[in-house]
C-alpha atoms as a PDB file:
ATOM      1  CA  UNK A   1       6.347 -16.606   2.465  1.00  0.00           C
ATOM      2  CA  UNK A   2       5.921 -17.775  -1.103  1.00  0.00           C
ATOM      3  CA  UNK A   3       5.170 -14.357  -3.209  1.00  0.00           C
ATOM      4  CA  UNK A   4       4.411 -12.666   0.218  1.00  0.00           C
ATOM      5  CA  UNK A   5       4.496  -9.483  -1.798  1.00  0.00           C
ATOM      6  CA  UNK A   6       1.955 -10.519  -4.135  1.00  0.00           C
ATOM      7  CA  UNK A   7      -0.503 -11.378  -2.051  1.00  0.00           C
ATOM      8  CA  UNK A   8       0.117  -8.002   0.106  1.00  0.00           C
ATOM      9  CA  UNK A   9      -0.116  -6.220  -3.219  1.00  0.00           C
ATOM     10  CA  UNK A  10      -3.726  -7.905  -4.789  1.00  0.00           C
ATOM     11  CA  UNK A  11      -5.192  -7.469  -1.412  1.00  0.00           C
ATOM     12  CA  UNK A  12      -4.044  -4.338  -0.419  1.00  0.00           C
ATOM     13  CA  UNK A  13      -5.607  -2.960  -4.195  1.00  0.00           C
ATOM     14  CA  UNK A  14      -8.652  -5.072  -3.782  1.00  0.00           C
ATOM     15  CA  UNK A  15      -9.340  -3.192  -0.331  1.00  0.00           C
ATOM     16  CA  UNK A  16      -8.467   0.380  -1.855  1.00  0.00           C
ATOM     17  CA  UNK A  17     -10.810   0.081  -4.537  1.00  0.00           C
ATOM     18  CA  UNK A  18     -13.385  -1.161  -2.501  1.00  0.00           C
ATOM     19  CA  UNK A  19     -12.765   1.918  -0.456  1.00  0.00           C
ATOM     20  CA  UNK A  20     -12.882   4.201  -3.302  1.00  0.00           C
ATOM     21  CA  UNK A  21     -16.355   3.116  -4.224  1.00  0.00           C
ATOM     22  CA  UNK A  22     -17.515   3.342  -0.995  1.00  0.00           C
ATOM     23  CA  UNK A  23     -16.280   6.856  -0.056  1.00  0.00           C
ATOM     24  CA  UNK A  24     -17.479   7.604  -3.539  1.00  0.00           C
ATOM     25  CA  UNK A  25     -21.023   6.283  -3.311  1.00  0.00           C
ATOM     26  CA  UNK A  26     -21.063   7.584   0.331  1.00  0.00           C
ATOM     27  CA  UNK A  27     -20.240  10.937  -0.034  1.00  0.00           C
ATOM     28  CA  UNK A  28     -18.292  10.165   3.923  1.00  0.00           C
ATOM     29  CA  UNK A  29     -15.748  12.301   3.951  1.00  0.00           C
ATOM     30  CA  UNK A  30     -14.204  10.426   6.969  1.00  0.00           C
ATOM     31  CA  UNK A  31     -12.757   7.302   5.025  1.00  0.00           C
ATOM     32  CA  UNK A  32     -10.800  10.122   2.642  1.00  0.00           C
ATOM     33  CA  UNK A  33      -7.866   9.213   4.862  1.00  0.00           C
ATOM     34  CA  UNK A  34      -8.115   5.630   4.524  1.00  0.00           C
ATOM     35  CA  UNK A  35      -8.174   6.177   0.617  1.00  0.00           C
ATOM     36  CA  UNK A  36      -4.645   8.354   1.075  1.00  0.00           C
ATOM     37  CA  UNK A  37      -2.834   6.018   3.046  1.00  0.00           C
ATOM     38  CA  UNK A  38      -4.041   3.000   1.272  1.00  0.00           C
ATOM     39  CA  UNK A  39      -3.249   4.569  -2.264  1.00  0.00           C
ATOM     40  CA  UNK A  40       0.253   5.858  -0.668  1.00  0.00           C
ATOM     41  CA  UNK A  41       1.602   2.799   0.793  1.00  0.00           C
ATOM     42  CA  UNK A  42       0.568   0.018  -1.477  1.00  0.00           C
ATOM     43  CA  UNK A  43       3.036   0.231  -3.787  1.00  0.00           C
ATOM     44  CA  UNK A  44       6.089   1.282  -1.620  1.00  0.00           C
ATOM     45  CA  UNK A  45       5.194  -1.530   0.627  1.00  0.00           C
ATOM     46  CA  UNK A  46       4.779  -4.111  -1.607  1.00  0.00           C
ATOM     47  CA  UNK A  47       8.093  -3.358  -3.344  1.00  0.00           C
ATOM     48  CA  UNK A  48       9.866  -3.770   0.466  1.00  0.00           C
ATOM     49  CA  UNK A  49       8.412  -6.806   1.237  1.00  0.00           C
ATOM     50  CA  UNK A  50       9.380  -8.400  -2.231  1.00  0.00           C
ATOM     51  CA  UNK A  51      13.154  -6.819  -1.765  1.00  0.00           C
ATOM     52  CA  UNK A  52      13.302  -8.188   1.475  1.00  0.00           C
ATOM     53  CA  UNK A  53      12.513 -11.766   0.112  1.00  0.00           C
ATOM     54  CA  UNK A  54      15.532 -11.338  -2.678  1.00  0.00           C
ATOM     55  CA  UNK A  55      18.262 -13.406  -0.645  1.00  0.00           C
ATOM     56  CA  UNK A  56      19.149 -10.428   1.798  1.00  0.00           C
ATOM     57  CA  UNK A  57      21.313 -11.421   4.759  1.00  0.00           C
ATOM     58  CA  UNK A  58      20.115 -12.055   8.179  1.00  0.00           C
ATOM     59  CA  UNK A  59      21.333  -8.818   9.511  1.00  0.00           C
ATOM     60  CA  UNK A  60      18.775  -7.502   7.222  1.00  0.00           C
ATOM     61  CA  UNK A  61      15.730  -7.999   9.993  1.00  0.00           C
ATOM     62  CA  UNK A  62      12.026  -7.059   9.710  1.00  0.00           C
ATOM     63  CA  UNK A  63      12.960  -4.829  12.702  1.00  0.00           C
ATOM     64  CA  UNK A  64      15.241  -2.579  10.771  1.00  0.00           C
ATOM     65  CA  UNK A  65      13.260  -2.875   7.557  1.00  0.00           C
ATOM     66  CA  UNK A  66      10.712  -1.268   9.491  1.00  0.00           C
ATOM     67  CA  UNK A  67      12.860   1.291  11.146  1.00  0.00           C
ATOM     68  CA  UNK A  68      14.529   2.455   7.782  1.00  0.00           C
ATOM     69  CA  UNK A  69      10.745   2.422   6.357  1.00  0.00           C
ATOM     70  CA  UNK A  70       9.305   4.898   8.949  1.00  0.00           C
ATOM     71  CA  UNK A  71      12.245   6.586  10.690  1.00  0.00           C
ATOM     72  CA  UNK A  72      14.073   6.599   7.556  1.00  0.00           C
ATOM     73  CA  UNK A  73      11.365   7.894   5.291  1.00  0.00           C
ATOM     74  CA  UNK A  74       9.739  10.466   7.608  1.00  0.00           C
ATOM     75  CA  UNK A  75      13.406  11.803   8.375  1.00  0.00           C
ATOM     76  CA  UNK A  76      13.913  12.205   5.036  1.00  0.00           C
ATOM     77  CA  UNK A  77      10.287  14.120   4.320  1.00  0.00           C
ATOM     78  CA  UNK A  78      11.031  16.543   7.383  1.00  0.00           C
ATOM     79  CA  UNK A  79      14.888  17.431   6.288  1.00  0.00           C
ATOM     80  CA  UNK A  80      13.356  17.775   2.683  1.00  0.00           C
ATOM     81  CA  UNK A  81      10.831  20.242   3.662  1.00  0.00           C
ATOM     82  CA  UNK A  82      13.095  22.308   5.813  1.00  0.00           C
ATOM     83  CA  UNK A  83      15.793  22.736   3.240  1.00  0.00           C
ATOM     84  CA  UNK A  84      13.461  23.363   0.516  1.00  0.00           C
ATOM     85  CA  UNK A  85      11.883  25.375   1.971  1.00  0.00           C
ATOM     86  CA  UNK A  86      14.989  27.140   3.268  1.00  0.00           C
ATOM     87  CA  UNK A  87      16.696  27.213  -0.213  1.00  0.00           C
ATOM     88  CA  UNK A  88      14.626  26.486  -2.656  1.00  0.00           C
ATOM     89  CA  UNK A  89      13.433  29.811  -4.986  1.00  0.00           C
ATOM     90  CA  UNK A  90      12.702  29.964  -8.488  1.00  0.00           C
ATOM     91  CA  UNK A  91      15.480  29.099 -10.922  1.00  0.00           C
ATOM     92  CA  UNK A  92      16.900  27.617 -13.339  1.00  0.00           C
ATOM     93  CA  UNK A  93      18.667  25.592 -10.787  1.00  0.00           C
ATOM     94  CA  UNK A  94      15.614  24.632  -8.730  1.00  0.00           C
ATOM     95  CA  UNK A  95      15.535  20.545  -9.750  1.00  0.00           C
ATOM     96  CA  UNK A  96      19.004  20.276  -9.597  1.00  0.00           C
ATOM     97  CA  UNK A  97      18.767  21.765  -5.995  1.00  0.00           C
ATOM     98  CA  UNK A  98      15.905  19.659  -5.083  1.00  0.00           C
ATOM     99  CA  UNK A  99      17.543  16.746  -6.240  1.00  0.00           C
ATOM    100  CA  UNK A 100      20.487  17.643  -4.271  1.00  0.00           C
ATOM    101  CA  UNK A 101      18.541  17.928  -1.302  1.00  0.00           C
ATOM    102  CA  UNK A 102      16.429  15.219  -0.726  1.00  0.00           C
ATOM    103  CA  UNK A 103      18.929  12.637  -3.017  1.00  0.00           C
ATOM    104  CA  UNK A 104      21.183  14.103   0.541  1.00  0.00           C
ATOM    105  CA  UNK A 105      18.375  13.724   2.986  1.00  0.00           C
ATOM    106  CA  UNK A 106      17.698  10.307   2.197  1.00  0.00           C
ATOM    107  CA  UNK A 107      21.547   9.232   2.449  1.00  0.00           C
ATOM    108  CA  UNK A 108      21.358  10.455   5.643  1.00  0.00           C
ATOM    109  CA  UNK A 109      18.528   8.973   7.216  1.00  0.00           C
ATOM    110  CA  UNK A 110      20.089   5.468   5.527  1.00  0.00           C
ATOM    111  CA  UNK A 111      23.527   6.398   7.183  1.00  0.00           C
ATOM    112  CA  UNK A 112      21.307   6.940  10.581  1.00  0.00           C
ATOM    113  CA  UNK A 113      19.229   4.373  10.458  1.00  0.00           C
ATOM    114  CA  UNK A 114      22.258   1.879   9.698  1.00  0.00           C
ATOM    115  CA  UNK A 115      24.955   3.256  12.165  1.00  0.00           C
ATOM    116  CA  UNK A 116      24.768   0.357  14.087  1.00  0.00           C
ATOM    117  CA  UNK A 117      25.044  -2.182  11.288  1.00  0.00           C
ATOM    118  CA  UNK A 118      27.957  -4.271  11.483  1.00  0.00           C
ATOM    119  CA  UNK A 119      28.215  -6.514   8.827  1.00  0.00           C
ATOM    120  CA  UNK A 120      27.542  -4.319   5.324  1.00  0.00           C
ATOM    121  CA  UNK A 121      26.605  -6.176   2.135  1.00  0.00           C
ATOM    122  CA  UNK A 122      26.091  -4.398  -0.930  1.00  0.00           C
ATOM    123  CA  UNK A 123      23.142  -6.362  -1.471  1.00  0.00           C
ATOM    124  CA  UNK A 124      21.987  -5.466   2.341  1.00  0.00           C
ATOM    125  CA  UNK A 125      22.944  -1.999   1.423  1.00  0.00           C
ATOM    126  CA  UNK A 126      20.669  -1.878  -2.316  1.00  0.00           C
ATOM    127  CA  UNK A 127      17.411  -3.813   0.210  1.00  0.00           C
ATOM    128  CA  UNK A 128      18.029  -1.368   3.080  1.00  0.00           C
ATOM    129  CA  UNK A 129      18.287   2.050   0.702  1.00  0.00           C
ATOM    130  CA  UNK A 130      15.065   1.352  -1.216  1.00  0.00           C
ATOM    131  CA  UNK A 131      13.414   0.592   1.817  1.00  0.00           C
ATOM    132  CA  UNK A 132      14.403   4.183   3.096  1.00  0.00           C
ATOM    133  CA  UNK A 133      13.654   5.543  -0.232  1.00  0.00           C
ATOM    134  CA  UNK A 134      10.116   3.990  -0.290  1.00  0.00           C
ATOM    135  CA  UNK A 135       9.283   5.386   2.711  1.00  0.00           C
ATOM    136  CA  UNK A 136      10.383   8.605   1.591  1.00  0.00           C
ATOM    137  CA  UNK A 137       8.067   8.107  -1.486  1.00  0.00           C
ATOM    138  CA  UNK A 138       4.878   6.874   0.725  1.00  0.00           C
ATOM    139  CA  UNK A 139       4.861   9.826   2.758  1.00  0.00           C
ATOM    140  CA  UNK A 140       5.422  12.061  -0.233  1.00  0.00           C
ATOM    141  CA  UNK A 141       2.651  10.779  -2.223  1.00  0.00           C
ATOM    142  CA  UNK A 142       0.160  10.936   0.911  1.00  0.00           C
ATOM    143  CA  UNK A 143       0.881  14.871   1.447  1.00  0.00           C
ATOM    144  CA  UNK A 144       0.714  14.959  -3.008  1.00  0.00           C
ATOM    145  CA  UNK A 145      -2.836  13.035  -2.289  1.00  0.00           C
ATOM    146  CA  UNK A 146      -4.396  14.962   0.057  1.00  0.00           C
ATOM    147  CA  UNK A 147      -3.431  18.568  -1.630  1.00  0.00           C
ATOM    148  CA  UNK A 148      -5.123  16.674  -4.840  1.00  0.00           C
ATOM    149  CA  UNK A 149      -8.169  16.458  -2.694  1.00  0.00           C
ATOM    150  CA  UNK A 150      -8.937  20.098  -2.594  1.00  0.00           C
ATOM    151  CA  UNK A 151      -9.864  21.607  -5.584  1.00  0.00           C
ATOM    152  CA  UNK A 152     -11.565  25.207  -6.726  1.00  0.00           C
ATOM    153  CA  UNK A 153     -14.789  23.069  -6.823  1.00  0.00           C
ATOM    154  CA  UNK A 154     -14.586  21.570  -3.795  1.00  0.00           C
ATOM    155  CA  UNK A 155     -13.309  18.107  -2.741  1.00  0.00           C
ATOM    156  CA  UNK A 156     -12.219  16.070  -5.421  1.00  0.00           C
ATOM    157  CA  UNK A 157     -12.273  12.171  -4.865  1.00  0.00           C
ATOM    158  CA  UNK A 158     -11.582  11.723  -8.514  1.00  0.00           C
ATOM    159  CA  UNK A 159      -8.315  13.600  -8.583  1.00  0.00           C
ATOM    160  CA  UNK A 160      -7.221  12.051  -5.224  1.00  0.00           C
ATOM    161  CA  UNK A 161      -7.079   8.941  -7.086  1.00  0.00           C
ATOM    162  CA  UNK A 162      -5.897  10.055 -10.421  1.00  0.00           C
ATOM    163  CA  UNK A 163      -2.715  11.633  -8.257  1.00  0.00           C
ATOM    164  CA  UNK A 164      -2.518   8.133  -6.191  1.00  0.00           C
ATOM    165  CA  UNK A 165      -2.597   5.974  -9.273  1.00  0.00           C
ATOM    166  CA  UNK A 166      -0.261   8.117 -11.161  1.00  0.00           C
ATOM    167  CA  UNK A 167       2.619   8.017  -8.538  1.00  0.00           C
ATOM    168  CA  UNK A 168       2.095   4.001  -7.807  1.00  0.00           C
ATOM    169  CA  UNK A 169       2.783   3.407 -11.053  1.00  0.00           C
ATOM    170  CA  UNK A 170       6.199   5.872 -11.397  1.00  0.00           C
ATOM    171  CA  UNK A 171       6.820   4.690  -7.544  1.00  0.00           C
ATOM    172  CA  UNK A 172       9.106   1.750  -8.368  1.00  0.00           C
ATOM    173  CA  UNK A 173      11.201   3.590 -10.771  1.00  0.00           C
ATOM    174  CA  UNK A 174      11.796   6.773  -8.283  1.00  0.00           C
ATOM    175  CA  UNK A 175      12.868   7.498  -4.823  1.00  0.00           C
ATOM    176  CA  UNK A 176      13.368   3.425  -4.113  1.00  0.00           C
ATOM    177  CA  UNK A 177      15.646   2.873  -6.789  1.00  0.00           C
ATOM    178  CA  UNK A 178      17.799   6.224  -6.824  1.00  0.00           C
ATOM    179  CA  UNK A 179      18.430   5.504  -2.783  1.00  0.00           C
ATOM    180  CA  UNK A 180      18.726   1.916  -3.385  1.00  0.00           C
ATOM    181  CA  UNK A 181      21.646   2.549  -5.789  1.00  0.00           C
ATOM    182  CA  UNK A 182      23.377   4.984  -3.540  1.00  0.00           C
ATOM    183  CA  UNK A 183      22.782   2.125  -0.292  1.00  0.00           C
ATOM    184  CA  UNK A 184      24.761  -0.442  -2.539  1.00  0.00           C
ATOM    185  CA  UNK A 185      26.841   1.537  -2.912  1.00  0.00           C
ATOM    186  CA  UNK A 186      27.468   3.329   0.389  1.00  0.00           C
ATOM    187  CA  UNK A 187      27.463  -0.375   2.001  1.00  0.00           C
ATOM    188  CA  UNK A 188      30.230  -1.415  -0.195  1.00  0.00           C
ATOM    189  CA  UNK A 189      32.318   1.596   1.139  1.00  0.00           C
ATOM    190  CA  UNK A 190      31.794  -0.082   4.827  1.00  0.00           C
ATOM    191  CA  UNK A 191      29.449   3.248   5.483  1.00  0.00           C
ATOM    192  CA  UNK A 192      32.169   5.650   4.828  1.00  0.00           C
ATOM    193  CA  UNK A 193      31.398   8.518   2.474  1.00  0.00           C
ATOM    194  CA  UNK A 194      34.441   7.572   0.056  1.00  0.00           C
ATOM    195  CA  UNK A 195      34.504   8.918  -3.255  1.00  0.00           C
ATOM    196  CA  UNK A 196      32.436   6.361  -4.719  1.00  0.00           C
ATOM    197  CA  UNK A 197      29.711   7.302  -2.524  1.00  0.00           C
ATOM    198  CA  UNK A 198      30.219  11.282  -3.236  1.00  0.00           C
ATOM    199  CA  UNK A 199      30.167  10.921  -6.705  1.00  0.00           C
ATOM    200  CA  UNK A 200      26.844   7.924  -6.964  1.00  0.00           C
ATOM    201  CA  UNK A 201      24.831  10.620  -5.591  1.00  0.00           C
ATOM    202  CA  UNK A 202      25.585  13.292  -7.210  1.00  0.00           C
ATOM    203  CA  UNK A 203      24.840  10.911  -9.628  1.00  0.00           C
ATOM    204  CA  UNK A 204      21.212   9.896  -8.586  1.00  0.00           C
ATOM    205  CA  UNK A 205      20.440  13.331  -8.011  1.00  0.00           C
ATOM    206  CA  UNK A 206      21.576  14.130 -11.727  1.00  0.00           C
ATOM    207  CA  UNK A 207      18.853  11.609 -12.558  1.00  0.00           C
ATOM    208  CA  UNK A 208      16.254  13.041  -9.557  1.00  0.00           C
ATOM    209  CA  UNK A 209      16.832  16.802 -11.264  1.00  0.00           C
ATOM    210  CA  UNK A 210      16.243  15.414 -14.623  1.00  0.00           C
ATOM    211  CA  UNK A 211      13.305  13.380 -13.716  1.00  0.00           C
ATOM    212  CA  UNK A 212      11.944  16.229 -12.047  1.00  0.00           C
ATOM    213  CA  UNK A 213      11.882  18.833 -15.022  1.00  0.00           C
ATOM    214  CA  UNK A 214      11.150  16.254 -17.493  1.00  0.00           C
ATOM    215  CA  UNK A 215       7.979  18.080 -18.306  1.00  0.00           C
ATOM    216  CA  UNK A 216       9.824  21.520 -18.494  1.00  0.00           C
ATOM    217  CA  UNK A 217      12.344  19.644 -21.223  1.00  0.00           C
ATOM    218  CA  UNK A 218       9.610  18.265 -23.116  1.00  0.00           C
ATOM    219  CA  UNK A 219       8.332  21.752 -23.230  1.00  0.00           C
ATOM    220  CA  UNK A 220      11.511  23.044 -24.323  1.00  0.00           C
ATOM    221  CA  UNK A 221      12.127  20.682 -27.267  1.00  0.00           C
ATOM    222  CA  UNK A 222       8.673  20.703 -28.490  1.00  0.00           C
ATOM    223  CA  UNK A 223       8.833  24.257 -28.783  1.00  0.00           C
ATOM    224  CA  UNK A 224      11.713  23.810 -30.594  1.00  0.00           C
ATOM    225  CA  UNK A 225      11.003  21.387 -33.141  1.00  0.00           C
ATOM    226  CA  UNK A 226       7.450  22.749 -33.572  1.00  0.00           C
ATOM    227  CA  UNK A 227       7.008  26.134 -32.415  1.00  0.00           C
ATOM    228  CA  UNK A 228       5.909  28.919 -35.117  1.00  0.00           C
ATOM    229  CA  UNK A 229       6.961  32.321 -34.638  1.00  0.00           C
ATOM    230  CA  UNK A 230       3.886  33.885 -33.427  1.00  0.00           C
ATOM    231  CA  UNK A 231       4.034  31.748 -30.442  1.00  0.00           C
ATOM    232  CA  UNK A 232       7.866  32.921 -29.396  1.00  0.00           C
ATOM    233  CA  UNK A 233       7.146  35.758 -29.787  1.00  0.00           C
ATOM    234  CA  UNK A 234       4.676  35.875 -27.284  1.00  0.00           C
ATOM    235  CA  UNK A 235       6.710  33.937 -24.843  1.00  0.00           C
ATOM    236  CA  UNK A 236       9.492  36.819 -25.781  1.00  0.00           C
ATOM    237  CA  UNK A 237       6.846  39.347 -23.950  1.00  0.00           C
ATOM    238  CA  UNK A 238       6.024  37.083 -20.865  1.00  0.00           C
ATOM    239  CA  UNK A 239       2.256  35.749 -22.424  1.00  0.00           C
ATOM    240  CA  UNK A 240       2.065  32.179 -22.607  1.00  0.00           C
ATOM    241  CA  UNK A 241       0.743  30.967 -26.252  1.00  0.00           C
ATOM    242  CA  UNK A 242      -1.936  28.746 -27.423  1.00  0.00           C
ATOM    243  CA  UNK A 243      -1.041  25.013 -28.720  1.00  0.00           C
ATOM    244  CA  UNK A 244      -2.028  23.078 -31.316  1.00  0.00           C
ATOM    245  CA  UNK A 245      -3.077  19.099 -30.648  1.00  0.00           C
ATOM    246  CA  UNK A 246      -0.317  17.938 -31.921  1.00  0.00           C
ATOM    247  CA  UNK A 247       2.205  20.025 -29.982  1.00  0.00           C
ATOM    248  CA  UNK A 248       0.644  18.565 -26.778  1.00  0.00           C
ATOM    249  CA  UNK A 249       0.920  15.146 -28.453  1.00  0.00           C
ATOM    250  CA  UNK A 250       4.885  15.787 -29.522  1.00  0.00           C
ATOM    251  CA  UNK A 251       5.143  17.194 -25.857  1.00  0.00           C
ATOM    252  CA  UNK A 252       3.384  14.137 -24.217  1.00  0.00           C
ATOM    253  CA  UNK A 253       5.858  11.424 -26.078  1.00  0.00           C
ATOM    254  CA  UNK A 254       9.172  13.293 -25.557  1.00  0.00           C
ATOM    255  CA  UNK A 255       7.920  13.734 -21.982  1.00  0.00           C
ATOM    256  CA  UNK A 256       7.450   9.843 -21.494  1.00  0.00           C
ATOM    257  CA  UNK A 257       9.958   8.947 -23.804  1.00  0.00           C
ATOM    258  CA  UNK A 258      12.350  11.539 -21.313  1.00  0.00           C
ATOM    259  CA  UNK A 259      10.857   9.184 -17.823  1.00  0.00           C
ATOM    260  CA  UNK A 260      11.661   5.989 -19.620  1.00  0.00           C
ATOM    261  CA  UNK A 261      15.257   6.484 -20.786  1.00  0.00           C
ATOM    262  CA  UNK A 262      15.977   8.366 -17.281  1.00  0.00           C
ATOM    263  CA  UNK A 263      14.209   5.016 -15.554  1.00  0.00           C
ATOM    264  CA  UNK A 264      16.264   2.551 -18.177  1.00  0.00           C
ATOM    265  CA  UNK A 265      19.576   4.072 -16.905  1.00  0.00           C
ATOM    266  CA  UNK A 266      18.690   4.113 -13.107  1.00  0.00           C
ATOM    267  CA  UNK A 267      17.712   0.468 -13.676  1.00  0.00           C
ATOM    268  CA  UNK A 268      20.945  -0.207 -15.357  1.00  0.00           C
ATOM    269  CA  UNK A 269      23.106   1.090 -13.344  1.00  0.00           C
ATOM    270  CA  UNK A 270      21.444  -0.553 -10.111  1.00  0.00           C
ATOM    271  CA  UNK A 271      22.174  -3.628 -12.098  1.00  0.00           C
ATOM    272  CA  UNK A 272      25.602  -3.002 -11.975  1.00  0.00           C
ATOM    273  CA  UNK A 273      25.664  -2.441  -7.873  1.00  0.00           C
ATOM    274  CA  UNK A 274      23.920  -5.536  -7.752  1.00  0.00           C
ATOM    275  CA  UNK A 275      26.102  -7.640  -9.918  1.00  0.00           C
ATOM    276  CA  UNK A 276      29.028  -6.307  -7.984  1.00  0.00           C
ATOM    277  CA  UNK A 277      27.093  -7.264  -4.650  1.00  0.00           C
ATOM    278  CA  UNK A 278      27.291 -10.954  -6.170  1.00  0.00           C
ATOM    279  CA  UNK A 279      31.163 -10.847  -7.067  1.00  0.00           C
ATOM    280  CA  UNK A 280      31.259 -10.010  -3.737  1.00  0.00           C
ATOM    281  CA  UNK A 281      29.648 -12.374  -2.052  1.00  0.00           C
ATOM    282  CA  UNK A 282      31.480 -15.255  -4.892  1.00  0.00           C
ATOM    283  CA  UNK A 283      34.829 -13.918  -3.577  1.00  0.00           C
ATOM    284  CA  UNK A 284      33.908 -14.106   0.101  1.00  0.00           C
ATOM    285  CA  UNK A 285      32.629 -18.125  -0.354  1.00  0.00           C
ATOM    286  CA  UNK A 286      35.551 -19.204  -1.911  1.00  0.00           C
END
C-alpha cells in the first residue's frame, strides 16, 4: 500500500497519453471517451486514494470512500445543474450564486452520504469531504472535456486535452479542498449544521465565487492600472476594445497571481481544521 497513490497516478498518465496518441494517430473517434474519463479521473482519484492513506480511522472504509466518490459527486453535479440552471442569470452576482450553490450541493451530498456515520472525526470528516468534492470535480471536468471536443472546425482532440490538462492541474486546489474544509469541519460539529458549519461555507463559497471570476478581476484591474482612454470609452458604448501585449501579459499575472493567493488561503485554513483534528484526537488519548 506503500505510495498506492503514486503508482495509480504514473500509470493511470502513462495509459492516457498512450491513448492520446493513439486516438490522435488513429483518427477513431470511439476511444474519445476513454481519453475524457481517463483525463477526468486521474487526478481526483489519485488525490482520494493518497487521503485515504493519511491515518484516517477505520470507519473511514473503501466502501464509503467509494460511495461519497460516486453518489456524492454525481449528487452534487445533478443538484448543481438544476439550481443553476433554475437561478442562475447574468449578474453581477452570478459567482457568488454559483458558489453558493454547488459549495451547498456538495455539503449535502457529504451530509447524505454520511448520515449513517457514527463515530465523526474531523480528520474522517476533511478525507470524506474531499472525496465528495473530487467526485464533484471528475464529473465536472468530463462534461468541461467533452464540450472542448466540439469546436467550429470540427472535433478537436487537441483542445480536449488542453481543457483536461488544465483542470488536473487546478483539481487539487478546487472542489476537493473547499468541501474538504467544510467536512472537517461539519464532522467536528457531530453532523449538525451549527454555526461553525454555516459560516465555513459561506466561507468556501467566498473563495469558490472568487476563484470563479478571477479572470473577470484580472480584467478589471488591468484595465485599471493600464487602460488608456480610448479603450473606456469604447467599453462606455458596449464595443469591446483592442489590447496591447502587455495588457494581456499584466492580465495573465494578476490572474494567476489572483488563483494562487485564493489557493494559499484555502490551503491554510484547511491546515487549521486539520491541526484541530489532531488536538482532538491528543485530547481523546490521554
Amino acid at each position: 500500500m506503500k505510495r498506492l497513490w503514486l503508482r495509480i497516478f504514473l500509470t493511470g498518465l502513462v495509459l492516457w497519453l498512450a491513448t492520446v496518441v493513439v486516438t490522435g494517430w488513429t483518427g477513431n473517434s470511439n476511444l474519445v471517451p476513454t481519453v475524457v474519463l481517463f483525463g477526468s479521473f486521474l487526478v481526483p482519484v489519485t488525490f482520494v486514494v493518497w487521503a485515504y492513506g493519511r491515518g484516517r480511522s477505520p470507519a473511514v472504509t473503501v466502501e464509503l470512500l467509494f460511495q461519497a466518490f460516486v453518489i456524492g459527486g454525481v449528487l452534487g453535479v445533478l443538484g448543481a445543474s438544476l439550481l443553476e440552471s433554475w437561478l442562475i442569470r447574468p449578474s453581477l452576482l452570478m459567482y457568488v450564486l454559483v458558489g453558493l450553490i454547488e459549495e451547498g450541493v456538495k455539503l449535502a451530498a457529504l451530509v447524505f452520504v454520511t448520515r449513517r456515520v457514527a463515530r465523526r472525526s474531523i480528520k474522517d470528516g476533511v478525507v470524506l469531504g474531499a472525496t465528495v468534492g473530487f467526485g464533484f470535480a471528475a464529473f465536472e471536468s468530463a462534461g468541461y472535456a467533452f464540450n472542448a471536443l466540439f469546436t467550429s472546425e470540427g472535433l478537436s482532440l487537441s483542445q480536449l486535452v488542453e481543457t483536461e490538462v488544465l483542470r488536473g492541474i487546478l483539481t487539487p486546489v478546487g472542489h476537493g479542498l473547499w468541501t474538504a474544509i467544510a467536512g472537517g469541519v461539519l464532522f467536528a460539529a457531530r453532523g449538525r449544521l451549527s454555526a461553525p458549519v454555516v459560516l465555513t461555507y459561506l466561507g468556501v463559497s467566498l473563495l469558490h465565487a472568487l476563484w470563479d471570476s478571477m479572470s473577470a478581476i484580472a480584467i478589471a484591474i488591468t484595465l485599471v492600472l493600464t487602460g488608456r482612454p480610448w479603450q473606456f470609452e469604447l467599453l462606455r458604448i458596449g464595443r469591446v476594445p483592442h489590447v496591447s501585449a502587455w495588457q494581456v501579459h499584466v492580465y495573465t499575472l494578476l490572474n494567476w497571481v489572483g488563483l494562487i493567493v485564493i489557493s494559499l488561503v484555502a490551503l491554510g485554513w484547511l491546515w487549521g481544521v486539520v491541526s484541530a483534528g489532531r488536538r482532538e484526537r491528543e485530547i481523546l488519548s490521554q
